[in-house]
Structure formats: structure tokens, C-alpha cells
C-alpha atoms as a PDB file:
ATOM      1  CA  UNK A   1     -27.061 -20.216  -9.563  1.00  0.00           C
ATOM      2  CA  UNK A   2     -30.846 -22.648 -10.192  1.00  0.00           C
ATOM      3  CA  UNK A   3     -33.291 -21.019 -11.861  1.00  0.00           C
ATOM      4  CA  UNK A   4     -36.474 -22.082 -10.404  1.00  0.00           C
ATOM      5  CA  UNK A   5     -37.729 -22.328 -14.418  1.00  0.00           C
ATOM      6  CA  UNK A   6     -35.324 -24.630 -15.749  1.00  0.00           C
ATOM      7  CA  UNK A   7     -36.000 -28.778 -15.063  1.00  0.00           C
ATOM      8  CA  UNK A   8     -32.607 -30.287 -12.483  1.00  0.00           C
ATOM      9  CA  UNK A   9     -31.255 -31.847 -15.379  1.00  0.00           C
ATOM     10  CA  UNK A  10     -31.429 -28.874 -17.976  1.00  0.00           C
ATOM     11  CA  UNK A  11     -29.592 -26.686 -14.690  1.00  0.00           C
ATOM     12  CA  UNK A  12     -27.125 -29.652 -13.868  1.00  0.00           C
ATOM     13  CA  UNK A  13     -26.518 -29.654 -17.980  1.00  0.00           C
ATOM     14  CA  UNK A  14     -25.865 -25.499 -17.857  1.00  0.00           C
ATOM     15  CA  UNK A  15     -23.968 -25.784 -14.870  1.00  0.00           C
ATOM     16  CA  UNK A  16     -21.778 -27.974 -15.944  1.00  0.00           C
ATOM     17  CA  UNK A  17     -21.359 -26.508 -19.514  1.00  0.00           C
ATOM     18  CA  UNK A  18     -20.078 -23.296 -18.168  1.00  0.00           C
ATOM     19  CA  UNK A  19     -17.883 -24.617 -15.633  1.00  0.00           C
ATOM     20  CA  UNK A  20     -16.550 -26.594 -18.278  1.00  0.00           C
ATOM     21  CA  UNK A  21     -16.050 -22.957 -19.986  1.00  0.00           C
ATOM     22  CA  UNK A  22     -14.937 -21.009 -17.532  1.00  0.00           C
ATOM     23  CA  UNK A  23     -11.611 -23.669 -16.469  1.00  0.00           C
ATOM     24  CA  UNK A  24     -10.993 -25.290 -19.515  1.00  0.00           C
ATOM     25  CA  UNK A  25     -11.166 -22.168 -21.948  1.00  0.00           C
ATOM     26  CA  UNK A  26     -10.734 -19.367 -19.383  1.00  0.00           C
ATOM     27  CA  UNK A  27     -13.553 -17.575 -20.832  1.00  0.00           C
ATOM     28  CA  UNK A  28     -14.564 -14.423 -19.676  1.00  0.00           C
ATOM     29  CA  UNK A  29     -16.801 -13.887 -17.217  1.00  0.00           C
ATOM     30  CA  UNK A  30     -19.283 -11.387 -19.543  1.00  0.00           C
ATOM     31  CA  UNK A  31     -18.679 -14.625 -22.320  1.00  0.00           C
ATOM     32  CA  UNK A  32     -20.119 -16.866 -19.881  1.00  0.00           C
ATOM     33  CA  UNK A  33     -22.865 -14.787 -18.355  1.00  0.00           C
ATOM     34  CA  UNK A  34     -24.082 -14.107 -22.539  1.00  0.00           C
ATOM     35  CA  UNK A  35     -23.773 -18.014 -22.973  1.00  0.00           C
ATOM     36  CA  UNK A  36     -25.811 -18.474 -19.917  1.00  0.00           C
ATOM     37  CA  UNK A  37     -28.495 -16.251 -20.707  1.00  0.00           C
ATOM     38  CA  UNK A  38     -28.718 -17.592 -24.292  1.00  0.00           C
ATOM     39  CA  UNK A  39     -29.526 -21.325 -22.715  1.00  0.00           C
ATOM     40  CA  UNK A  40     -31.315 -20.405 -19.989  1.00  0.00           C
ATOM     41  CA  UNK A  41     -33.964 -19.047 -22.631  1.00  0.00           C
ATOM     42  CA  UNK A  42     -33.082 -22.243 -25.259  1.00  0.00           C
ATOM     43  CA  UNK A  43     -33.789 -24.484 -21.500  1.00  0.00           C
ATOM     44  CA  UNK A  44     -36.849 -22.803 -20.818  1.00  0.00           C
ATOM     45  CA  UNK A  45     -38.302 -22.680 -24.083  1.00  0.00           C
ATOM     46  CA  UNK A  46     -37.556 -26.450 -24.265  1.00  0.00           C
ATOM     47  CA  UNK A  47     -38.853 -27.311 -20.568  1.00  0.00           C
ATOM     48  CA  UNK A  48     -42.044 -25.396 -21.676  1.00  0.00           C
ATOM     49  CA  UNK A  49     -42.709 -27.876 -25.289  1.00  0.00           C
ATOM     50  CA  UNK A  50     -42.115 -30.815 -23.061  1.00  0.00           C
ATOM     51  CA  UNK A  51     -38.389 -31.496 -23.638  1.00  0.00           C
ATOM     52  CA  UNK A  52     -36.716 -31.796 -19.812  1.00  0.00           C
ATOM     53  CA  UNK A  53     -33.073 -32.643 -20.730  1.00  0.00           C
ATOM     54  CA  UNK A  54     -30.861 -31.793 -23.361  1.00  0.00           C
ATOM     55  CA  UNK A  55     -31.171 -35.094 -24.944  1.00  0.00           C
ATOM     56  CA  UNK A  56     -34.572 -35.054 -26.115  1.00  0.00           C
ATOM     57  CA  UNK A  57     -33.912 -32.159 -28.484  1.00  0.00           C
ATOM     58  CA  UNK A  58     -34.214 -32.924 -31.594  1.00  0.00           C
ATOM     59  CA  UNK A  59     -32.963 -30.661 -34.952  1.00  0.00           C
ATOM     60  CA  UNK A  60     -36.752 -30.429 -35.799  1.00  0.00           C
ATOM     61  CA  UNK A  61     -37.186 -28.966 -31.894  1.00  0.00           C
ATOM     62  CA  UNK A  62     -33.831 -26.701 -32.731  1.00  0.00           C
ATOM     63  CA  UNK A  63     -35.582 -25.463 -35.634  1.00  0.00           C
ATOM     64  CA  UNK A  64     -38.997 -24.579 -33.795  1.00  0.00           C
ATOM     65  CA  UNK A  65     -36.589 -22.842 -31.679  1.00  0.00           C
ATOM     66  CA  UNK A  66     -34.863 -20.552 -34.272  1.00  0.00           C
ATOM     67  CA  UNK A  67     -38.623 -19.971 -35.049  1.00  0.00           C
ATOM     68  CA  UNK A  68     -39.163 -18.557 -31.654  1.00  0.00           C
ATOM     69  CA  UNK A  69     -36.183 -16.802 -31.356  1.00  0.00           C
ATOM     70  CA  UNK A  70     -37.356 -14.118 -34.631  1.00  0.00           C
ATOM     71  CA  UNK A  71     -40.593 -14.263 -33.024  1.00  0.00           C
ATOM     72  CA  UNK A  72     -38.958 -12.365 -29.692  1.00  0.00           C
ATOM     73  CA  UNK A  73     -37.998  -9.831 -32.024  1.00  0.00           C
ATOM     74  CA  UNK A  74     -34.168 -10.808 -31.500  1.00  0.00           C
ATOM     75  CA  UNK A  75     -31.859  -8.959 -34.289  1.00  0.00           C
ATOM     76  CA  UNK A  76     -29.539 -11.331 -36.515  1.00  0.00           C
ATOM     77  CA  UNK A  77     -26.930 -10.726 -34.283  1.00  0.00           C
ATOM     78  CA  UNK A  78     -28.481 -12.026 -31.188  1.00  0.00           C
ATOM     79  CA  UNK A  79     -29.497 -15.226 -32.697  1.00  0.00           C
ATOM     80  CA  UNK A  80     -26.561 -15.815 -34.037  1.00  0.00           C
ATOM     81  CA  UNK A  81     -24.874 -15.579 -30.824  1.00  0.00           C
ATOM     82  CA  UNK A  82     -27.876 -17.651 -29.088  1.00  0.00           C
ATOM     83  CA  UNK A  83     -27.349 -20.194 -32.134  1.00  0.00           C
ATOM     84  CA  UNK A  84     -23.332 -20.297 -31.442  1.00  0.00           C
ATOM     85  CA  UNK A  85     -24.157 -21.332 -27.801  1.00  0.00           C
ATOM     86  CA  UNK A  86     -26.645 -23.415 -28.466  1.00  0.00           C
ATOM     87  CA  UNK A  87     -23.848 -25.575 -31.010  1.00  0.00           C
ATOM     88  CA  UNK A  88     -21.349 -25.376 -28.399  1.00  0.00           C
ATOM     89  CA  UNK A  89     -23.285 -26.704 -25.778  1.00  0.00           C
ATOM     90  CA  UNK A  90     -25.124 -29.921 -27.591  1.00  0.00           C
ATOM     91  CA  UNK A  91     -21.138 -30.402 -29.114  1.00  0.00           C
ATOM     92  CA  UNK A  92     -19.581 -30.490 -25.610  1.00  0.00           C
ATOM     93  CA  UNK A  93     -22.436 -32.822 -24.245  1.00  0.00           C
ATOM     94  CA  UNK A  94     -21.836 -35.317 -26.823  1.00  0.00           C
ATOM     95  CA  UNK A  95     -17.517 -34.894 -26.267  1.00  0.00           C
ATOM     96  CA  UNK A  96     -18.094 -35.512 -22.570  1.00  0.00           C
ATOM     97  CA  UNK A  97     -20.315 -38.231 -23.671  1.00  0.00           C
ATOM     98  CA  UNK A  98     -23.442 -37.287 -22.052  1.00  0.00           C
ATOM     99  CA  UNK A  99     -25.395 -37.431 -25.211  1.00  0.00           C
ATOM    100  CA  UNK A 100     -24.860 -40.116 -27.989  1.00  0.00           C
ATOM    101  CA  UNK A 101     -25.949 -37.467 -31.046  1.00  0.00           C
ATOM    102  CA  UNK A 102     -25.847 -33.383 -31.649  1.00  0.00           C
ATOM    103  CA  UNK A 103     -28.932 -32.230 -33.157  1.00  0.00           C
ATOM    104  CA  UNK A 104     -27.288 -29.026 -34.059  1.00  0.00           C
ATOM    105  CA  UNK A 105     -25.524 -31.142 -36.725  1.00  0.00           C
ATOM    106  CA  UNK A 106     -28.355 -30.907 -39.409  1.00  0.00           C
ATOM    107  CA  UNK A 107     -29.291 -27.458 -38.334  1.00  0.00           C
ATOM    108  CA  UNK A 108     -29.290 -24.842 -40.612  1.00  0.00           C
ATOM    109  CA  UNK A 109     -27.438 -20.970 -39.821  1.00  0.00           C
ATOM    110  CA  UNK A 110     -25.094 -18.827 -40.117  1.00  0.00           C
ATOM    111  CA  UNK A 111     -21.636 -20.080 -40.672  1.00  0.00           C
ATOM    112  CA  UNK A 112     -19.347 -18.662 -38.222  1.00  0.00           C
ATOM    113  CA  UNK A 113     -15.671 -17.829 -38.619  1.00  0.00           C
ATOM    114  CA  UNK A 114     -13.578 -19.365 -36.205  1.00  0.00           C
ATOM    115  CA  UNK A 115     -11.674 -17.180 -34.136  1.00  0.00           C
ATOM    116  CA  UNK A 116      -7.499 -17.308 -34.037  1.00  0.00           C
ATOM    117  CA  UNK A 117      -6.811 -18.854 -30.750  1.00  0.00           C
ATOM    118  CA  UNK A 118      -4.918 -17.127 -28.198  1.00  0.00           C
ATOM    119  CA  UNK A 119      -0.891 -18.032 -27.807  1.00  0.00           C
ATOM    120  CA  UNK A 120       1.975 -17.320 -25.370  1.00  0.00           C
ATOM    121  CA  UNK A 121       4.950 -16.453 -27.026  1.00  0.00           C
ATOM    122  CA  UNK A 122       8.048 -19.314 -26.545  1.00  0.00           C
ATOM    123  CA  UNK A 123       9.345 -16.742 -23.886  1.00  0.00           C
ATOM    124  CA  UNK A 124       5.988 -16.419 -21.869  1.00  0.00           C
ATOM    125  CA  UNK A 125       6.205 -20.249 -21.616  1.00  0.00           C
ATOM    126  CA  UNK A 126       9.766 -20.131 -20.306  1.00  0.00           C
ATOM    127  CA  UNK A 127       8.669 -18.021 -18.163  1.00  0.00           C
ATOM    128  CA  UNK A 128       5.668 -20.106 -16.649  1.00  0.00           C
ATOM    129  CA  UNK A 129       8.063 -23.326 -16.856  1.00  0.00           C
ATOM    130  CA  UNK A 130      10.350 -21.887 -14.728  1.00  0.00           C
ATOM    131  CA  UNK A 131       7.949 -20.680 -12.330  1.00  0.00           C
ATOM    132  CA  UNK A 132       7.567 -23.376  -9.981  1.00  0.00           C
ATOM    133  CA  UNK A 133      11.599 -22.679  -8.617  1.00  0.00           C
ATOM    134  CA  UNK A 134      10.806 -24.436  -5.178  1.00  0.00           C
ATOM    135  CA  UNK A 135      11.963 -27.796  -4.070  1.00  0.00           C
ATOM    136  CA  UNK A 136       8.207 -28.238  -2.167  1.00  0.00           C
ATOM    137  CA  UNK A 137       6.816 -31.008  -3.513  1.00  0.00           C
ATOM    138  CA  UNK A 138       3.630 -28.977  -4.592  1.00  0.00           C
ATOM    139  CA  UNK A 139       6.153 -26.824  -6.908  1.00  0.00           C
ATOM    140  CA  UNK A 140       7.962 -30.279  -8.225  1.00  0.00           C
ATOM    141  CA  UNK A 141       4.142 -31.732  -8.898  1.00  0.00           C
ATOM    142  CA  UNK A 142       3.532 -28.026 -10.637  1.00  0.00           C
ATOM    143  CA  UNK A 143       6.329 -28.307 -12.708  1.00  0.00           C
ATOM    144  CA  UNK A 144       6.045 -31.419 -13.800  1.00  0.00           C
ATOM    145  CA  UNK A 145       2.428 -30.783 -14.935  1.00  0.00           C
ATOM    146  CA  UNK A 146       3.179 -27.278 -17.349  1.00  0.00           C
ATOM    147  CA  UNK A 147       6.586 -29.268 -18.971  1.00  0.00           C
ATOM    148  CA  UNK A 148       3.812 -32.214 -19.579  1.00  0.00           C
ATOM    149  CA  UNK A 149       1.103 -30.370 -20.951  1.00  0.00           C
ATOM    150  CA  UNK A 150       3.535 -28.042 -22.854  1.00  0.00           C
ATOM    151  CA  UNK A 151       5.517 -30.995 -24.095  1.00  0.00           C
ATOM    152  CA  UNK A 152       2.689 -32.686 -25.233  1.00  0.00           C
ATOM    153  CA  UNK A 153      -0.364 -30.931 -26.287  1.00  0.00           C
ATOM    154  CA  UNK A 154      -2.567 -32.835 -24.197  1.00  0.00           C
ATOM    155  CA  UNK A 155      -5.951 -31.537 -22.766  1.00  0.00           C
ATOM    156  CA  UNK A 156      -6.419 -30.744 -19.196  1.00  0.00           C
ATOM    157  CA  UNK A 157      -8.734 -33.630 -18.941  1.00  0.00           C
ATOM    158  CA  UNK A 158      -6.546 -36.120 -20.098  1.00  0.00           C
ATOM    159  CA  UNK A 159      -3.803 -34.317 -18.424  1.00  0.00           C
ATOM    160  CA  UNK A 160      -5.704 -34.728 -14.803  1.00  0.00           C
ATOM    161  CA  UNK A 161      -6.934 -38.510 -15.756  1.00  0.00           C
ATOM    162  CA  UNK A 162      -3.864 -39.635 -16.617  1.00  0.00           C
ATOM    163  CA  UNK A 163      -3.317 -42.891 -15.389  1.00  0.00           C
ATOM    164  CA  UNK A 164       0.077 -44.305 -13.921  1.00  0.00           C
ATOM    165  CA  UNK A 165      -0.025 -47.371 -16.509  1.00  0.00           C
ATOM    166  CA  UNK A 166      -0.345 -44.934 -19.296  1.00  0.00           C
ATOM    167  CA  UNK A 167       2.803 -43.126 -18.494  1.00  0.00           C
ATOM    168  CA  UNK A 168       6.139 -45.349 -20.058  1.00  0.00           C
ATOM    169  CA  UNK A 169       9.666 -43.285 -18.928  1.00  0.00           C
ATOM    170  CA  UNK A 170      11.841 -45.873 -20.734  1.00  0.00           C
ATOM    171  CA  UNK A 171      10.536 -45.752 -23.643  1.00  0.00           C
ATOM    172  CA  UNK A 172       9.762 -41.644 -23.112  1.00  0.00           C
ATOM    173  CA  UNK A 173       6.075 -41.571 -24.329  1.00  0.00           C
ATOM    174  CA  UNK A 174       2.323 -40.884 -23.125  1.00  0.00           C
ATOM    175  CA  UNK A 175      -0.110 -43.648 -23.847  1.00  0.00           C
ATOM    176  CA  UNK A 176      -3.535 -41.305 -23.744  1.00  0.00           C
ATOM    177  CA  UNK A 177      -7.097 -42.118 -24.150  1.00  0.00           C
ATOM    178  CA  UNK A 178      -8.588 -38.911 -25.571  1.00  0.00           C
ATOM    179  CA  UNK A 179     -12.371 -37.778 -26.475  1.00  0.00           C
ATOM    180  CA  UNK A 180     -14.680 -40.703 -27.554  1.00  0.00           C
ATOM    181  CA  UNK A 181     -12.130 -42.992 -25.489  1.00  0.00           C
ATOM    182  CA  UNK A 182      -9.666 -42.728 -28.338  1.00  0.00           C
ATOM    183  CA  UNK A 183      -6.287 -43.960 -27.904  1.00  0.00           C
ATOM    184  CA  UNK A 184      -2.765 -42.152 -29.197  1.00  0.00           C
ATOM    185  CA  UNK A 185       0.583 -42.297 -28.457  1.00  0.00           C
ATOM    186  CA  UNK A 186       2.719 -38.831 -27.447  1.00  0.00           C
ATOM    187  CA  UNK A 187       5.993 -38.754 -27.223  1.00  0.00           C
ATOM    188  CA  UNK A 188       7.387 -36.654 -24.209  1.00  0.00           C
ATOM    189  CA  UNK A 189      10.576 -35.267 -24.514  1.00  0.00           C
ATOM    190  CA  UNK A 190      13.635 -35.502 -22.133  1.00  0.00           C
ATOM    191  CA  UNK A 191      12.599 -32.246 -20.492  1.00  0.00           C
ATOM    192  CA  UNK A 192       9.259 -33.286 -19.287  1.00  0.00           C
ATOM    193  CA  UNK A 193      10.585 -37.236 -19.176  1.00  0.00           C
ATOM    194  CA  UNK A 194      12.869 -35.738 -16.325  1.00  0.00           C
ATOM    195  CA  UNK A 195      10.293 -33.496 -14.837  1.00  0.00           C
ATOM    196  CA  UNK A 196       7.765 -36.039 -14.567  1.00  0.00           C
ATOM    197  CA  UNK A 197      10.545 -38.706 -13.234  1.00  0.00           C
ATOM    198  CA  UNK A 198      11.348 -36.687 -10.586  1.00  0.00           C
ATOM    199  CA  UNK A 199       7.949 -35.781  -9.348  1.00  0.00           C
ATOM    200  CA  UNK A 200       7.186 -39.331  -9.395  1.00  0.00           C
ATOM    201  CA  UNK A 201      10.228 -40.222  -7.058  1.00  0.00           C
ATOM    202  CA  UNK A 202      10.293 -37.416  -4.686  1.00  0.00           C
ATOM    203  CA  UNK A 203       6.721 -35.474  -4.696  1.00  0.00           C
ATOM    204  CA  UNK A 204       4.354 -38.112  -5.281  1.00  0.00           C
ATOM    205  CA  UNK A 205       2.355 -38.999  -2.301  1.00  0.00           C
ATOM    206  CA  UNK A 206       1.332 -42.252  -1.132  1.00  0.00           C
ATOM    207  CA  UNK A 207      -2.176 -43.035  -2.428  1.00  0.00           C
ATOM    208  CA  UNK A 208      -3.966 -45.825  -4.201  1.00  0.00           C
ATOM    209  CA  UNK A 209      -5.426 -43.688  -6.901  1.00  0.00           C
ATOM    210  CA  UNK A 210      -4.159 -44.867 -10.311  1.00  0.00           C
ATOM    211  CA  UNK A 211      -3.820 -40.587 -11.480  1.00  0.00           C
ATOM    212  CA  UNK A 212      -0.626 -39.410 -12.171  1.00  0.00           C
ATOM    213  CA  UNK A 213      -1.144 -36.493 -10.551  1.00  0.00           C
ATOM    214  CA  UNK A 214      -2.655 -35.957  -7.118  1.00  0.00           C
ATOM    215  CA  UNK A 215      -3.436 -33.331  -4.759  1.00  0.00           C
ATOM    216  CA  UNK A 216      -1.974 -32.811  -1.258  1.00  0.00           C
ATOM    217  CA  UNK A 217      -4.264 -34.952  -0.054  1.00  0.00           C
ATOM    218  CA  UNK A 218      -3.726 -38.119  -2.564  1.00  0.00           C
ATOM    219  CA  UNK A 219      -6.676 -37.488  -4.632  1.00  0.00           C
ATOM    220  CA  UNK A 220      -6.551 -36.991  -8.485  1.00  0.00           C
ATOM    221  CA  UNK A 221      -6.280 -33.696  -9.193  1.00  0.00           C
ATOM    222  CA  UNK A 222      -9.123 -31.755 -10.587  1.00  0.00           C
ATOM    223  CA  UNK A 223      -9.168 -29.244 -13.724  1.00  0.00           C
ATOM    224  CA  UNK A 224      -9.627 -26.240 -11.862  1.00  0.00           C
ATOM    225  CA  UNK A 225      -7.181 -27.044  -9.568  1.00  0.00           C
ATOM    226  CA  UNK A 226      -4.739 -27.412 -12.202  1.00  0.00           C
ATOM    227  CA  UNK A 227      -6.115 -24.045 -13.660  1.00  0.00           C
ATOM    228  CA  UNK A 228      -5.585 -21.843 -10.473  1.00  0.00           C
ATOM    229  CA  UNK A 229      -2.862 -22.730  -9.867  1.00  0.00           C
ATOM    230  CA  UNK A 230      -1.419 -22.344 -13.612  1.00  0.00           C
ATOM    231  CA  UNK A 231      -3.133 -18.980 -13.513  1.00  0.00           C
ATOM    232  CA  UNK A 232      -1.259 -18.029 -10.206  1.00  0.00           C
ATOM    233  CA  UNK A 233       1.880 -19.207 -11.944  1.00  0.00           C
ATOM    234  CA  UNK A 234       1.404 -17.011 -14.733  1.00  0.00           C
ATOM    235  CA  UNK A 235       0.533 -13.665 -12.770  1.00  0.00           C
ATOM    236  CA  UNK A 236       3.459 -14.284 -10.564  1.00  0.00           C
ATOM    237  CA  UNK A 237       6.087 -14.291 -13.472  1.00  0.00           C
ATOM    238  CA  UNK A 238       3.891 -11.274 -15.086  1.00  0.00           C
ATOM    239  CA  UNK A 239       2.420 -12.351 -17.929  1.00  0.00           C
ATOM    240  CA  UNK A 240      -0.818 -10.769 -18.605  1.00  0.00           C
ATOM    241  CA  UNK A 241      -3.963 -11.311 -20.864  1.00  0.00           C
ATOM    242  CA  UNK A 242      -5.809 -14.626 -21.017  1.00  0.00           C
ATOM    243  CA  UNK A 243      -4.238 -17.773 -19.387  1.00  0.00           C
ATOM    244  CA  UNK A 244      -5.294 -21.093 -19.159  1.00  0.00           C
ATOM    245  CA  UNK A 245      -4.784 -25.113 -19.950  1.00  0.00           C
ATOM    246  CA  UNK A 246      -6.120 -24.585 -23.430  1.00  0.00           C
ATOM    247  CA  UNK A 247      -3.927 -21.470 -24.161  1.00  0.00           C
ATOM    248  CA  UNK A 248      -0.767 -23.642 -23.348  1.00  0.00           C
ATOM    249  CA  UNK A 249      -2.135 -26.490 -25.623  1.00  0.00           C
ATOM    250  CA  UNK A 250      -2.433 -23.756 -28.098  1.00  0.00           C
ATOM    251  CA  UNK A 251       0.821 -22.790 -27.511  1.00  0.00           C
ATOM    252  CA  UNK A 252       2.285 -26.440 -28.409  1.00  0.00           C
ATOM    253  CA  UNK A 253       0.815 -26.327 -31.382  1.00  0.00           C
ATOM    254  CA  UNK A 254       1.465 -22.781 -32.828  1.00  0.00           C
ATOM    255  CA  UNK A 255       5.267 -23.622 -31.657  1.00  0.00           C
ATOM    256  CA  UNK A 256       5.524 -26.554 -33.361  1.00  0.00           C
ATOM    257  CA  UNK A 257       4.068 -24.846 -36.644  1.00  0.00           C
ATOM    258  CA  UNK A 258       6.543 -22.368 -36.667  1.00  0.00           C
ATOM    259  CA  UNK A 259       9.517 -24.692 -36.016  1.00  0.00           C
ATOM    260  CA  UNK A 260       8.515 -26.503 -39.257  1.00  0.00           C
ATOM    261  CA  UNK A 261       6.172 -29.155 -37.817  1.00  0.00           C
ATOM    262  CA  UNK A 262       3.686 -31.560 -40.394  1.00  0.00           C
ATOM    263  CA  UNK A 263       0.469 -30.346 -40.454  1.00  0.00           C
ATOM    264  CA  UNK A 264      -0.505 -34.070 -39.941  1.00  0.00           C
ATOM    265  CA  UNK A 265       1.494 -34.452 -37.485  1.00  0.00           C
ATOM    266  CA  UNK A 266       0.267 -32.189 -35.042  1.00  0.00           C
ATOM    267  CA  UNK A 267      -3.430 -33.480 -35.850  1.00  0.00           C
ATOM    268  CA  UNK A 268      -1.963 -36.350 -34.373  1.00  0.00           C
ATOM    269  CA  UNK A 269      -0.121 -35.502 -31.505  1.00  0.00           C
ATOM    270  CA  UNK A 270      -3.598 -33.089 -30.313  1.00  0.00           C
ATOM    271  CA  UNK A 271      -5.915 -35.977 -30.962  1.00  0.00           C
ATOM    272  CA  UNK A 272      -7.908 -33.718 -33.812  1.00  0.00           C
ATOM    273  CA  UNK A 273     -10.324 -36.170 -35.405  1.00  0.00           C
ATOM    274  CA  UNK A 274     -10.512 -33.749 -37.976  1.00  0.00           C
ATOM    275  CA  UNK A 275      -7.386 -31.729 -40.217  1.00  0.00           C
ATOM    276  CA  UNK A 276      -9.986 -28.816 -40.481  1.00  0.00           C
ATOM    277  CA  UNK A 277     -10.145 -28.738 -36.455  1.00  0.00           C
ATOM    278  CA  UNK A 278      -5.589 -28.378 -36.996  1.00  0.00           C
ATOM    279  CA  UNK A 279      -5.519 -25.642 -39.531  1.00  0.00           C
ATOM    280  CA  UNK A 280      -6.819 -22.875 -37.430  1.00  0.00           C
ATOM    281  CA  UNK A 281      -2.620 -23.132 -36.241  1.00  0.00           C
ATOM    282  CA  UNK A 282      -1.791 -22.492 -39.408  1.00  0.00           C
ATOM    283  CA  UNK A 283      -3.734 -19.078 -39.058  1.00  0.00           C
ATOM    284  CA  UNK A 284      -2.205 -17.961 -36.006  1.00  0.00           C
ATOM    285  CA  UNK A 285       1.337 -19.149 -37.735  1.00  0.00           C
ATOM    286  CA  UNK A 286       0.774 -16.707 -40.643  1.00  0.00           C
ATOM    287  CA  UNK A 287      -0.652 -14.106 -37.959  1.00  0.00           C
ATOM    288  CA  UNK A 288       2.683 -13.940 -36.512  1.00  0.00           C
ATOM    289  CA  UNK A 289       4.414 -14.052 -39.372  1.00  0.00           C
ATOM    290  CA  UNK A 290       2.609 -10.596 -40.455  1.00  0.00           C
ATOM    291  CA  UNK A 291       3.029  -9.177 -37.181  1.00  0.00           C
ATOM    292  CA  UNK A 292       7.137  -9.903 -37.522  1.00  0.00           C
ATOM    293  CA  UNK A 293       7.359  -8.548 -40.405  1.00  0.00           C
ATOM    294  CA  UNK A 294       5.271  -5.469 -39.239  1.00  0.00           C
ATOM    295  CA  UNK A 295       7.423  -4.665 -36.473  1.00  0.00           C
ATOM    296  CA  UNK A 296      11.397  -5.679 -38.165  1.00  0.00           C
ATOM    297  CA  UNK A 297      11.000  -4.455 -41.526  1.00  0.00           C
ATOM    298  CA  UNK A 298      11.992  -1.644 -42.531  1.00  0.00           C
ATOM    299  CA  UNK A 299       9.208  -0.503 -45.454  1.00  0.00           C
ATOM    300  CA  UNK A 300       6.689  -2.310 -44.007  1.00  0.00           C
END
């Protein structure tokens, strides 16, 4: 909803920040109203020094910010949540290239500890492969779409985008352009090679769009779509908790860490500029490891 207070482009910035949020990493709706109400002040504060959009914050202008935020009489706890949003936002403007720089870069904080990402269990994704168990062409299209994004790690973005010319079935691979328009190379699998091939010869409608994958009404599908109706999927077989795009990705590469997987490889395969940004699968590897052992062993 506007806020009368906050400049168009600061509100078309939030907006699309927490949509972003809300498909792509299924958070919460109490996550997102907390994020929301941390920038809205951060937007306000800014509109009212002079700064009308995102990008002309500077660290120095983050700082003064901090500043104000003790000032309010905020606890530690409150600004480091309203400093965690404030990160996530200016990092996600820049990876949807919006913004050329993050200020938040060279700001100093709290260091946060990254959270162990949430993961279906091998049978949950069974489950939601198998879901789709019509021959409509909406359930083929479906189908075709969780064995892809399951097979392959990618992003719902780059799922959605993915062009027809990227997509090579003889030689069974993904050619993907990925944040900061870089390019790799996924293989698919014969699974989601046959999945796909199918789709493409008996569900795909006529349409000049060069996506992959297209609505009912021959336009490239959109994130949420893809989300609601992975969501629906999911409640439908009965698996419960948090489900999304990103919690499948997860999946991918939590599965492939247990099954023995490089560590370098799967930085590759998820397009992680960074092997810091990979390890947090080693974490949720070791999690279930303990949580195995917890439950089989007899003195543990």
C-alpha cells in the first residue's frame, strides 16, 4: 500500500523489494510487514535529508542513519533488524541491477549469522514431482517446470526467462544467463530432458515469445505464477511448512551434498559468485546428519 510520506520511486523501490520477498523466498507475512516498517522509516528519513531514491544513498548517509536510529531510542535488537533490511534491500537492488553500487558494503554493524536454509526431504520432492499426474497441458507445463528447477538448481528468475535458444535437448544441458548477466552451463538430466521434451511437443502453445515457458495465454510466465501454483502443488500432496522456488533450489543443493557432490561444483551449477555464499549447504548437510543420528542410534 503508498505511503503518502515516501517519494514514487522510494515506494516503487519497497514495493518491489517485498514482492520480490514474498514469491521468491516465501517469507512470512509478519517477516515482510517488520521489513516494511524498517524501510519505510530508512525511506522517510532519507526523503526528509534530500535523498528521493535508493540510489543516492551513500554509506556516509547509511551511517547518519544508524545515528538516527539510537537517537529514536531503538534497542540493539531493533537496529539490528532495521540494519539487516536495510543490507538486503540495497543488495537486491544492485542483483536486479537497479543500482550500479551497495553502500551498505563499507558500512559498519553487527555481523549476522546466516540462517540454515529450509529443505524438503528427497521424498517431499517426489512427492511434488509427481504431483502434476494430469495429461492437461497446464499439468505437463507444471511438471516440466519442478523436474527443471529441481534438476538444475536454477532460480525462479532464470527459470521464468529462460529463453528457447538457451535450452539444447541433444546435447541435454541449460545454457543460463544468471545475476549480473552471467553465463553457465547446467546440465539437465534425462528426467527433466524428457519432461521438458515433452512439454515442448505437446503443451507448448503457439506464441512468438522466445520463454520457455508460457502461460495459457502464450505469455512468459511470471514468478508468482510459478510460485502459486508450486505452492498449490505442494498442499495438495500434503507437505506442510514453508514452500517455495528457493526452498526447491535449496533442496538441489543440500541433495547433492549429501550424495557426495564437490563443494565447487555446486558453486557452479547455482551460479554462487562466491564459495562462502555455497557453504551454508554444508551446514544444513551436517544438520541432518545430527538429526539421523539423533533419531537411529541407539545411545544417542
Amino acid at each position: 500500500m503508498p505511503d503518502d510520506l515516501l517519494t514514487p520511486a522510494w515506494d516503487a523501490a519497497l514495493d518491489a523489494f517485498l514482492s520480490w520477498g514474498r514469491v521468491e523466498r516465501a517469507l512470512a507475512r509478519a517477516t515482510l510487514s517488520a521489513y516494511r516498517s524498517d524501510l519505510v522509516r530508512l525511506a522517510r528519513w532519507s526523503a526528509a535529508q534530500g535523498y528521493r531514491e535508493p540510489g543516492e544513498v551513500g554509506h556516509h548517509a547509511l551511517g547518519a542513519f544508524l545515528v538516527h536510529l539510537t537517537d529514536l531510542g531503538l534497542d540493539p535488537r531493533s537496529r539490528a533488524r532495521n540494519l539487516s533490511a536495510v543490507r538486503q534491500l540495497f543488495a537486491w537492488l544492485v542483483a536486479e541491477n537497479l543500482q550500479p553500487d551497495n553502500p551498505t558494503v563499507l558500512l559498519g554493524g553487527p555481523k549476522f549469522g546466516r540462517r540454515i536454509p529450509s529443505v524438503h526431504s528427497e521424498a517431499e520432492v517426489e512427492a511434488l514431482l509427481a504431483a502434476p499426474d494430469t495429461d492437461h497441458p497446464l499439468h505437463i507445463r507444471d511438471r516440466a517446470m519442478i523436474e527443471l528447477m529441481y534438476a538444475t538448481g536454477l532460480r525462479v528468475s532464470e527459470l521464468v526467462k529462460l529463453p528457447l535458444a538457451g535450452v539444447n535437448l541433444p546435447g541435454g544441458f541449460l545454457q543460463v544467463r544468471g545475476k549480473g548477466g552471467k553465463e553457465r552451463l547446467i546440465p539437465l538430466g534425462d528426467v527433466a530432458r524428457d519432461a521438458l521434451l515433452r512439454y515442448l511437443a505437446e503443451a507448448r502453445p503457439p506464441s512468438r515469445s522466445p520463454a520457455v515457458f508460457l502461460s495459457i495465454r502464450g505469455t512468459a510466465m511470471t514468478r508468482q505464477n510459478f510460485w502459486e501454483r508450486l505452492v498449490g502443488y505442494a498442499r495438495s500432496v500434503g507437505l506442510r511448512g514453508k514452500v517455495s522456488p528457493h526452498v526447491l533450489r535449496h533442496s538441489f543443493a543440500t541433495h547433492l551434498l549429501n550424495h557426495g557432490a564437490d563443494l565447487r561444483v555446486v558453486q557452479a551449477l547455482l551460479g554462487h559468485a562466491s564459495l562462502t555464499t555455497t557453504e551454508i549447504y554444508t551446514h544444513v548437510s551436517k544438520e541432518r546428519l545430527r538429526k539421523v543420528h539423533a533419531t537411529y542410534h541407539p545411545r544417542a
